[in-house]
Protein backbone atom coordinates (compact mmCIF):
# COMPACT_ATOMS: atom_id res chain seq x y z
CA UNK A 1 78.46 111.27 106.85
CA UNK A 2 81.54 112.90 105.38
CA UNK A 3 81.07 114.66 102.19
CA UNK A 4 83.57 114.13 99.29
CA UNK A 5 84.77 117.55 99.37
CA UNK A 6 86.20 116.85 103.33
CA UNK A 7 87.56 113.36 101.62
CA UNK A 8 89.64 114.74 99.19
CA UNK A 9 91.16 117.35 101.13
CA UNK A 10 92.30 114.81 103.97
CA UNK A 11 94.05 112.80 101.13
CA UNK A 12 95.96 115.34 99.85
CA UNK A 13 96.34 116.91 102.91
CA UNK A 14 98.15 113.48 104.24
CA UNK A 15 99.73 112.97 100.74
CA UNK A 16 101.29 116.64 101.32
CA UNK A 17 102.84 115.29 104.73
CA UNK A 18 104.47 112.12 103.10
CA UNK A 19 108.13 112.22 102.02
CA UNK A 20 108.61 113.10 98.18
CA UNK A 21 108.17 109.65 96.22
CA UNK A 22 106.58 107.70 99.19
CA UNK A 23 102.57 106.49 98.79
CA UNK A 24 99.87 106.44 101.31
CA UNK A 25 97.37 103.87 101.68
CA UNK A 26 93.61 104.47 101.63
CA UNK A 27 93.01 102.69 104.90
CA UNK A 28 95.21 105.82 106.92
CA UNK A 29 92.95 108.54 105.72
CA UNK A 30 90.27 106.80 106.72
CA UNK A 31 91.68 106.02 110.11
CA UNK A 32 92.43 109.88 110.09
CA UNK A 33 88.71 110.68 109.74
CA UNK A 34 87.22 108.09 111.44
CA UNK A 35 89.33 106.78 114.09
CA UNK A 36 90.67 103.51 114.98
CA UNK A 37 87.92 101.22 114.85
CA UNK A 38 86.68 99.69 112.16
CA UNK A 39 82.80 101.16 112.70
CA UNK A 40 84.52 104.73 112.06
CA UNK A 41 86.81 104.23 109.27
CA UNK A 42 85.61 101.03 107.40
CA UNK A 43 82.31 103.35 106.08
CA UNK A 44 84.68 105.33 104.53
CA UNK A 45 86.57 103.11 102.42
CA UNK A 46 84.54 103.38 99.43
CA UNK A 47 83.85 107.09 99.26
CA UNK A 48 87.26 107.29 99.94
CA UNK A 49 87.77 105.19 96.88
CA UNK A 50 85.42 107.61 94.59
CA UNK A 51 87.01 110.76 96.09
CA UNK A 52 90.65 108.96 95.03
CA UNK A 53 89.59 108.06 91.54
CA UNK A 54 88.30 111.85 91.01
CA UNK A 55 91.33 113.44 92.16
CA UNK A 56 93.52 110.91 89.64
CA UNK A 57 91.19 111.69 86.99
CA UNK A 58 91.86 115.84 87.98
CA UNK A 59 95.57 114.53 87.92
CA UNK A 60 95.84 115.83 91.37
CA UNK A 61 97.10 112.50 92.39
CA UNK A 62 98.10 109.21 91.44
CA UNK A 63 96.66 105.57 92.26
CA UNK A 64 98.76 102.65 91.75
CA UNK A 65 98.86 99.28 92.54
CA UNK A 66 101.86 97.02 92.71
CA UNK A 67 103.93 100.43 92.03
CA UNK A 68 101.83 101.34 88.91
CA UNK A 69 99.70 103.42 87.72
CA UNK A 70 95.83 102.04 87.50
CA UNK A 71 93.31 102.97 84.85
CA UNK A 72 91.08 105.10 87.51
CA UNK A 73 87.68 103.16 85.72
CA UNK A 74 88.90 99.86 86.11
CA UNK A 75 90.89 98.65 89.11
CA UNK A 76 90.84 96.38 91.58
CA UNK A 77 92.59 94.98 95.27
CA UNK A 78 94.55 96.81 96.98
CA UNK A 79 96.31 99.88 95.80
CA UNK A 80 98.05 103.21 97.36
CA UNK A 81 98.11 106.69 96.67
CA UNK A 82 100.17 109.47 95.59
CA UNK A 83 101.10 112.94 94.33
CA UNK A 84 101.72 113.34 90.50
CA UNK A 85 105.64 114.52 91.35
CA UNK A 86 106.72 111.48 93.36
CA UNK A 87 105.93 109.40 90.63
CA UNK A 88 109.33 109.55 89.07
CA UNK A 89 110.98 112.52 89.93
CA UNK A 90 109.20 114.56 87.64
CA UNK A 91 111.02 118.45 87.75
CA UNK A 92 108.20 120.53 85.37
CA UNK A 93 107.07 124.18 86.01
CA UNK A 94 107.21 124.39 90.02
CA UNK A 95 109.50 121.54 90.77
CA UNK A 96 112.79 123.12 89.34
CA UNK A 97 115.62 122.20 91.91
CA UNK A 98 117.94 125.51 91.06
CA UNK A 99 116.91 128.21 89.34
């Protein structure tokens, strides 16, 4: 079985690849771990779910659904992920453009 720590680094690992302000559903990091058929990733989808809703709570990432933020204890459906920054554009300490 894949342990959390191994989940959460493949999500933001794949989250680092995406272009700034574009999400990334749960279903391709489990693909990424387990492969294309639904016996290897489909296991995964609710760890992946508890690894996702630790890093939001840690702030180290964002899960929305229908383009907004969820309350981390209390969603449901579908939903995607993303990095804090590509919320809105958000320049704080690290994301200056110019110096």
């Amino acid at each position: 079985m894949t342990e959390p720590a191994e989940l959460e680094a493949a999500i933001l690992a794949l989250l680092a690849r995406q272009e700034p302000g574009r999400t990334l559903a749960p279903m391709d990091v489990a693909r990424s771990l387990g492969g294309d058929h639904p016996d290897g990733w489909g296991p995964l989808m609710q760890p992946l779910r508890r690894a996702a809703v630790k890093l939001m709570k840690e702030g180290r990432l964002v899960i929305t659904r229908k383009g907004r933020p969820v309350d981390p204890d209390d969603f449901r459906g579908v939903y995607r992920l993303s990095l804090p920054a590509a919320r809105g554009g958000d320049h704080g300490p690290g994301n200056s453009e110019s110096v």
